[in-house]
N, C-alpha and C. Protein backbone atom coordinates (compact mmCIF):
# COMPACT_ATOMS: atom_id res chain seq x y z
N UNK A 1 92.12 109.44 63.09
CA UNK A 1 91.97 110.88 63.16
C UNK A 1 91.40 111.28 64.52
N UNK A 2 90.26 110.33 65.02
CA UNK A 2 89.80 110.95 66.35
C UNK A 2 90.59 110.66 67.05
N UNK A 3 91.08 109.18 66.89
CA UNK A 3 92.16 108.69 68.05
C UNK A 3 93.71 109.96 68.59
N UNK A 4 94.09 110.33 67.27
CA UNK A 4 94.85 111.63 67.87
C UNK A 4 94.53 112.55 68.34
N UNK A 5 93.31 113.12 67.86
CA UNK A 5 92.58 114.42 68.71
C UNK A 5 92.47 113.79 70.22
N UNK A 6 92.36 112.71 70.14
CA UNK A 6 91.89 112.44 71.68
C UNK A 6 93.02 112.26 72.28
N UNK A 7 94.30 111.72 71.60
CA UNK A 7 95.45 111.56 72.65
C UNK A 7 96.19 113.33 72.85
N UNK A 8 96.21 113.91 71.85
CA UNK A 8 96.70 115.00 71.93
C UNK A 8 95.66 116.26 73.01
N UNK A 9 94.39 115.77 72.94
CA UNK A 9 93.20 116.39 74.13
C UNK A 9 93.84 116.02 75.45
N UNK A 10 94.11 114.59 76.06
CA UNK A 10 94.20 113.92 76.80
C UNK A 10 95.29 114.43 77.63
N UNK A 11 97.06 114.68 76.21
CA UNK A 11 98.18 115.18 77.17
C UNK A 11 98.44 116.58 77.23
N UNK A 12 97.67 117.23 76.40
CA UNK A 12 97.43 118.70 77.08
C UNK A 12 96.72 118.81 78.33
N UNK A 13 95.60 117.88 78.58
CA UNK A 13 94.84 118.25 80.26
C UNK A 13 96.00 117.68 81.03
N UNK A 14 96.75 116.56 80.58
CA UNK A 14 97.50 115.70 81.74
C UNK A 14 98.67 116.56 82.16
N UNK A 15 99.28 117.39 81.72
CA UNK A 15 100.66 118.49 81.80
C UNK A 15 99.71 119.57 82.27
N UNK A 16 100.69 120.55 82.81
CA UNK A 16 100.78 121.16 83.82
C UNK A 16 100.50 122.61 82.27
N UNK A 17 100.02 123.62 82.35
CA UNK A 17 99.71 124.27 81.20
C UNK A 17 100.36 125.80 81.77
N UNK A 18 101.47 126.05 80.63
CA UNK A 18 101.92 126.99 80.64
C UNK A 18 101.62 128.50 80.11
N UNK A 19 100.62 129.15 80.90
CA UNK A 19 100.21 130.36 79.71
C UNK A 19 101.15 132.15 79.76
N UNK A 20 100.82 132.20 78.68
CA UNK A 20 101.55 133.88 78.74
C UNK A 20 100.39 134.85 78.76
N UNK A 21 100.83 135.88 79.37
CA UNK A 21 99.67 137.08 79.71
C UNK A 21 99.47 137.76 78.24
N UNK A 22 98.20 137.96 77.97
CA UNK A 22 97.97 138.09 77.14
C UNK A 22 98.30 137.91 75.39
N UNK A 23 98.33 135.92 75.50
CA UNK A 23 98.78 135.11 74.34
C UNK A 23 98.14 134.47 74.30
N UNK A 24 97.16 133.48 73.33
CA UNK A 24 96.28 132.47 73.34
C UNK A 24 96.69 131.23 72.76
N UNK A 25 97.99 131.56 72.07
CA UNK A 25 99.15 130.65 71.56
C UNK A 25 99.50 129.20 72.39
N UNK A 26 99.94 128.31 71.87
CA UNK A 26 100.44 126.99 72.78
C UNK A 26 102.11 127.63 73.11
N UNK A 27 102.20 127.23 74.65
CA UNK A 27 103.47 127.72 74.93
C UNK A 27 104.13 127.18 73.89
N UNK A 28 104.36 126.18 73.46
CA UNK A 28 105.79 125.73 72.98
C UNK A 28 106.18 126.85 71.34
N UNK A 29 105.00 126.94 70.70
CA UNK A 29 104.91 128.27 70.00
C UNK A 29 105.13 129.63 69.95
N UNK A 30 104.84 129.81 71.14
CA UNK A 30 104.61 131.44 72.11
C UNK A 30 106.31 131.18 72.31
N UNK A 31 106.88 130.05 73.52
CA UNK A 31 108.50 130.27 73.72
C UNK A 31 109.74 130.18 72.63
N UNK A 32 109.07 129.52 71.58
CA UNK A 32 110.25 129.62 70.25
C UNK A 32 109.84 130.47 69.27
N UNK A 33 109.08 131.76 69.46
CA UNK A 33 108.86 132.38 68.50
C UNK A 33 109.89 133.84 68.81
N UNK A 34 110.42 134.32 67.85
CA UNK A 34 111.17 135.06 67.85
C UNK A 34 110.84 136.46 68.83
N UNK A 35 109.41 136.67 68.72
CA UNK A 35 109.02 138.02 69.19
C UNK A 35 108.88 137.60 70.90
N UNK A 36 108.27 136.22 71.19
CA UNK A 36 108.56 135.92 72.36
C UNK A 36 110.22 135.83 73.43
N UNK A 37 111.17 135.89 72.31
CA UNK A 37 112.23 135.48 72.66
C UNK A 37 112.84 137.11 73.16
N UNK A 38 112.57 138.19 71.82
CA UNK A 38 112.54 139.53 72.39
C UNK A 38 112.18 139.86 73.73
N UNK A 39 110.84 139.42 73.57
CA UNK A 39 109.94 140.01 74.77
C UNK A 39 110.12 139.27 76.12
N UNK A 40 111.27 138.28 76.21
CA UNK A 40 110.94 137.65 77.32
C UNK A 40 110.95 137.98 78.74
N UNK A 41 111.82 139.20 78.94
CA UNK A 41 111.93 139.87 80.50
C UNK A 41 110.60 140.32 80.57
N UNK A 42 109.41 140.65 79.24
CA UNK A 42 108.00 141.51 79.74
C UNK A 42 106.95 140.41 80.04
N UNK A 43 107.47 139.58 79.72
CA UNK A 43 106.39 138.64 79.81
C UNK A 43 105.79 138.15 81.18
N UNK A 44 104.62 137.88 81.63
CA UNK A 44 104.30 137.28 83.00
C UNK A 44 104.17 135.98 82.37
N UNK A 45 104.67 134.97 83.12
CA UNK A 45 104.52 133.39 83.21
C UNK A 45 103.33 132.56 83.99
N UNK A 46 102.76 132.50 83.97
CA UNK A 46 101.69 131.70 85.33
C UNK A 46 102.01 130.16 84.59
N UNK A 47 102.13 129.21 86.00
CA UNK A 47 101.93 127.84 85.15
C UNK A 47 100.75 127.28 86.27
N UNK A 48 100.01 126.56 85.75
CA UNK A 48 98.61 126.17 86.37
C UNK A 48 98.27 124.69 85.95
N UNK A 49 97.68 123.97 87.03
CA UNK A 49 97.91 122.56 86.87
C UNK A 49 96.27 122.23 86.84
N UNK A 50 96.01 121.52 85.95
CA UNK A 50 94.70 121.27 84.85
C UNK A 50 93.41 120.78 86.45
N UNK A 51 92.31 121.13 86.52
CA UNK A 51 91.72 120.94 87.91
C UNK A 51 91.12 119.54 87.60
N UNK A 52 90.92 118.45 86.37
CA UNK A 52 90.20 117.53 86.22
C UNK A 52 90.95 116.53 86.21
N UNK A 53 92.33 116.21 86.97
CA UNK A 53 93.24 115.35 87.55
C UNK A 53 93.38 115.37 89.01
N UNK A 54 93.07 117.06 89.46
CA UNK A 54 93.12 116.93 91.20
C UNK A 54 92.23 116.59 91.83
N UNK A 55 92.68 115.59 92.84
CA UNK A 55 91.91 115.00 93.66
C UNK A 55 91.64 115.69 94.87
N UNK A 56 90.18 116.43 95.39
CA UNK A 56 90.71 117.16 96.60
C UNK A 56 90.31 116.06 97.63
N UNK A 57 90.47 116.48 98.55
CA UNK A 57 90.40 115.61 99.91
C UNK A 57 89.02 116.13 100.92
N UNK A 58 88.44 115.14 101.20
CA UNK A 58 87.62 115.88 102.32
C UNK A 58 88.38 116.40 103.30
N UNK A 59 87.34 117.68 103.87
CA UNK A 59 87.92 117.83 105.30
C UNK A 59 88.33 117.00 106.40
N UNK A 60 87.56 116.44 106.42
CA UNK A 60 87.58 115.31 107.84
C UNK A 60 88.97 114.33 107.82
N UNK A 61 89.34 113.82 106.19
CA UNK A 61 90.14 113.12 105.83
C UNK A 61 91.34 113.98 105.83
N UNK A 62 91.75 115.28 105.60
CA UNK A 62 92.65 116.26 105.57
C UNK A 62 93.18 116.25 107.22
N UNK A 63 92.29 116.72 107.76
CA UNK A 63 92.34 116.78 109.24
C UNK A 63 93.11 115.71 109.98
N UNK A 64 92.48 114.68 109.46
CA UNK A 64 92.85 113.19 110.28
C UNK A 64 94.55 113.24 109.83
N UNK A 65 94.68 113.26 108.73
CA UNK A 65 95.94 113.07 107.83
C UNK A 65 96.94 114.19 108.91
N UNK A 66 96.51 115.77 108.68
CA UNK A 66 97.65 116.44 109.76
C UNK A 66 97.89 115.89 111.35
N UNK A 67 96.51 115.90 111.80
CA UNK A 67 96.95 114.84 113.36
C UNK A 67 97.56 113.95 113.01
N UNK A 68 97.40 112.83 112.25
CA UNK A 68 98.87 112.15 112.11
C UNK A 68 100.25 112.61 111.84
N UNK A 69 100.47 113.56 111.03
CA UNK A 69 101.62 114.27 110.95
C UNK A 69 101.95 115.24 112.51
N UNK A 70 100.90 115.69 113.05
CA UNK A 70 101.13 115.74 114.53
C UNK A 70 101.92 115.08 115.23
N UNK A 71 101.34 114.02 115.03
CA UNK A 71 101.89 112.70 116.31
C UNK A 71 103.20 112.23 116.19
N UNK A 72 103.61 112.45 114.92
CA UNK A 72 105.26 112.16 114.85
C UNK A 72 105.91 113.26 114.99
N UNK A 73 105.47 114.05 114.82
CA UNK A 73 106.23 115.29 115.04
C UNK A 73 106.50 115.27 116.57
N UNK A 74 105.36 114.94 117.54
CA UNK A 74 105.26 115.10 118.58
C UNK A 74 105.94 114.08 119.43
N UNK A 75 106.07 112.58 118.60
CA UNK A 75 107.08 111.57 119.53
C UNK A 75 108.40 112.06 119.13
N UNK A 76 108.43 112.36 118.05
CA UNK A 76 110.31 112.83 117.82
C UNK A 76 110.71 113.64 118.67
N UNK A 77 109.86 115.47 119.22
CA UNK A 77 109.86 115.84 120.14
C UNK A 77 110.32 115.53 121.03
N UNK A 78 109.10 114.17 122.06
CA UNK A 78 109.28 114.36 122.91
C UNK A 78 110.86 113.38 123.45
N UNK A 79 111.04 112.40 122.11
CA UNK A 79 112.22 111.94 121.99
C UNK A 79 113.65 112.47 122.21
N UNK A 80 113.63 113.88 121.74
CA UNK A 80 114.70 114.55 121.42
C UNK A 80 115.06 115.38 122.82
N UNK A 81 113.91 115.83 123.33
CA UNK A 81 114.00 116.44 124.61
C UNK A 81 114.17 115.29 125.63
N UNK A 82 113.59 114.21 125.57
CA UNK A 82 114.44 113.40 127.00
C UNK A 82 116.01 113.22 126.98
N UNK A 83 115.85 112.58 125.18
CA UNK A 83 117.97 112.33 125.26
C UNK A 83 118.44 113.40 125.94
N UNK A 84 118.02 114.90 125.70
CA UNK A 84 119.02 116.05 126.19
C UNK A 84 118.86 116.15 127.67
N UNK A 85 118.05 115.58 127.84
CA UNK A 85 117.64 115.84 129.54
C UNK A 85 118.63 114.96 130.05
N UNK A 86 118.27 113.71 129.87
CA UNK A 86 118.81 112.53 130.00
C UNK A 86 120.86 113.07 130.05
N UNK A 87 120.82 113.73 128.60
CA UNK A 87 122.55 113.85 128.95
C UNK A 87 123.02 115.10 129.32
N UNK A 88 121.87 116.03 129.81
CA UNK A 88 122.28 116.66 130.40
C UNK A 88 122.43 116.72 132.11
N UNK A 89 121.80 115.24 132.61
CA UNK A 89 121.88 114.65 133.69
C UNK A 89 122.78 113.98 133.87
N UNK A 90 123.52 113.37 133.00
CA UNK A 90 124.72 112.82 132.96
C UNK A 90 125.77 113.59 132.99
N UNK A 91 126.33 114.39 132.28
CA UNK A 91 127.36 114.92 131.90
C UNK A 91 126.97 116.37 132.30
N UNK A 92 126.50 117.28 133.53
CA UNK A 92 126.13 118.67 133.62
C UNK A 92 127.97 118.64 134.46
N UNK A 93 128.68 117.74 134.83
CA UNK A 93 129.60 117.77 135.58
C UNK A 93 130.80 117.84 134.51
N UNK A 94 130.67 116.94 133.63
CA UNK A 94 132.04 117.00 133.00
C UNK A 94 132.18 117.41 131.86
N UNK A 95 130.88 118.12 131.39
CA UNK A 95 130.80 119.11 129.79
C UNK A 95 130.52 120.60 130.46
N UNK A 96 131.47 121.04 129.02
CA UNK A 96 132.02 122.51 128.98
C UNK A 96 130.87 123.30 129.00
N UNK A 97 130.83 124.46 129.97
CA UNK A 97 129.83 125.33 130.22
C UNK A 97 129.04 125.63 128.90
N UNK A 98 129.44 126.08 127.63
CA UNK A 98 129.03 126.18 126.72
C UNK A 98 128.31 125.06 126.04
N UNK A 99 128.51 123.76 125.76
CA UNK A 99 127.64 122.60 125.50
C UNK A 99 126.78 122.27 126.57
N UNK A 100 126.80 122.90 127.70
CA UNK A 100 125.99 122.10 128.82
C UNK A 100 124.46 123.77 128.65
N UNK A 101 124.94 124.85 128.57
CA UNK A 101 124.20 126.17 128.16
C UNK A 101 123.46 125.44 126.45
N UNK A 102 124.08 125.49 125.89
CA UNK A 102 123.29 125.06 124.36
C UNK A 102 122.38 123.53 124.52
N UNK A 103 122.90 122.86 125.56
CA UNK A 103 121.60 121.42 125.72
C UNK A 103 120.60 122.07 126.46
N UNK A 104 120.83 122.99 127.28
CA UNK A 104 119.56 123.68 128.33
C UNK A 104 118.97 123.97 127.00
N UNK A 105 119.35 125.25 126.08
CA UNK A 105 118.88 126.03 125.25
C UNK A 105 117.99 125.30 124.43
N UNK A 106 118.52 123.74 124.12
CA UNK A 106 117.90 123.18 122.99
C UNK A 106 116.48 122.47 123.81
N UNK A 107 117.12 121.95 124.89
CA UNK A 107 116.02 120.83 125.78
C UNK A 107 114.34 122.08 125.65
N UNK A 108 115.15 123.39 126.28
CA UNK A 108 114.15 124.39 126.71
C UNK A 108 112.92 124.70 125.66
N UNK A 109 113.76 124.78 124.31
CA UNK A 109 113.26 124.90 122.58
C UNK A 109 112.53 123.63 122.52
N UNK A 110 112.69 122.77 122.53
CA UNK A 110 112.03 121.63 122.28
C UNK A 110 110.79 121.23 123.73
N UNK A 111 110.78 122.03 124.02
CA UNK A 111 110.26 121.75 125.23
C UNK A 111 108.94 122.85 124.74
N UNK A 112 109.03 123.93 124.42
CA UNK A 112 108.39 124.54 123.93
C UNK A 112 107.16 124.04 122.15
N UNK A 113 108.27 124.05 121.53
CA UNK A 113 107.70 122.78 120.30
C UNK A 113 107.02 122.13 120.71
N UNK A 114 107.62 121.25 121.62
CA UNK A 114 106.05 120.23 121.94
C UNK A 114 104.47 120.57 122.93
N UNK A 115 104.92 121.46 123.51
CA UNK A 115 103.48 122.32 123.97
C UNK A 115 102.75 122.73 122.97
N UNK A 116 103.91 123.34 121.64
CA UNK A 116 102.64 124.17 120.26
C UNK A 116 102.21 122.80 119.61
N UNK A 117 102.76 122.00 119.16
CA UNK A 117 102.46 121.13 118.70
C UNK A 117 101.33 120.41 119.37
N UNK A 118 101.50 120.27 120.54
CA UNK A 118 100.21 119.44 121.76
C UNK A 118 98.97 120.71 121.14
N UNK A 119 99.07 121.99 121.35
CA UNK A 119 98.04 123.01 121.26
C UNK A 119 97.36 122.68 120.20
N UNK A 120 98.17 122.25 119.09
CA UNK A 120 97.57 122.32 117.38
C UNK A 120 96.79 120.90 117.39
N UNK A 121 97.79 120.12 118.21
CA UNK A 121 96.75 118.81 117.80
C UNK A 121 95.00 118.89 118.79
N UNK A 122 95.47 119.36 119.75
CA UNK A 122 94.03 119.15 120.36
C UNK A 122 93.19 120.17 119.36
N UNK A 123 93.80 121.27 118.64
CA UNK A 123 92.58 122.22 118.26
C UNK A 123 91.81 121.54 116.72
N UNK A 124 93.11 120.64 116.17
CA UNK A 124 92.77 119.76 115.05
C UNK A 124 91.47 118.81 115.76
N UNK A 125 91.78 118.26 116.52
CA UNK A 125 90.71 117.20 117.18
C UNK A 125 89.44 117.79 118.16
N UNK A 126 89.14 119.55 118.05
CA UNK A 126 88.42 119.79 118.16
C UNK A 126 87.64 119.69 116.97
N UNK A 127 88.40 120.50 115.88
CA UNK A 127 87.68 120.86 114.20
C UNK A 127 87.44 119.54 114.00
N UNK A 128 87.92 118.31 113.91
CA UNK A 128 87.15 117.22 113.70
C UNK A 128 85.83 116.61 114.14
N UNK A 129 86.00 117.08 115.43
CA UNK A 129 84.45 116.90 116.37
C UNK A 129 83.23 117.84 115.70
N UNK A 130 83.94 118.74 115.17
CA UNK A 130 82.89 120.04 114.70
C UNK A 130 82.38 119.44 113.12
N UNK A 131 83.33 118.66 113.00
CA UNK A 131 82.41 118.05 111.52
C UNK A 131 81.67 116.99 110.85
């Protein structure tokens, strides 16, 4: 008897909990009940995920985690802008005005990207110093 109260306690916190605005009902009750089925365009939905499974993260550890997502962002960058450089040094002679205009366009874009990206990481690796 306790053993089910406790498994049935256990996979209600572990699922994601579906409530209706002003219903105190278990969704699965509330969505197969006839008056719910009426009412369903009035209904507000919120679904909300139980807070004694989430793990939050420290700051410092959050931080560290986006500068790494920085840094690849930032070698792919700077990856992507040499190839175009690179073939747009090659081939500015024998590609069509229009592909040789859209490699400027892209080199120029990516050229940009990686300055915001450089901006964000140093301001990340300030906020880290600050903590």
């Amino acid at each position: 008897m306790a053993g089910r109260a406790l498994a049935q306690g256990f996979n209600r916190l572990a699922k994601p909990r579906l409530t209706l605005a002003n219903s105190r009902r278990t969704p699965a009750r509330s969505f197969f009940s006839s008056t719910a089925i009426r009412a369903l365009g009035k209904l507000k939905v919120r679904i909300t995920k139980s807070s004694r499974y989430t793990l939050s993260m420290p700051k410092a550890d959050r931080v560290k985690e986006e500068i790494g997502w920085l840094k690849i962002v930032f070698a792919v960058a700077v990856a992507l802008d040499a190839s175009l450089i690179a073939w747009l040094a090659q081939n500015y002679e024998t590609a069509s005005p229009v592909m040789a205009g859209a490699g400027l366009v892209a080199a120029l874009a990516l050229a940009v990207i990686i300055v915001l990206v450089n901006r964000r990481a140093y301001r990340r690796l300030d906020e880290l110093e600050n903590l």
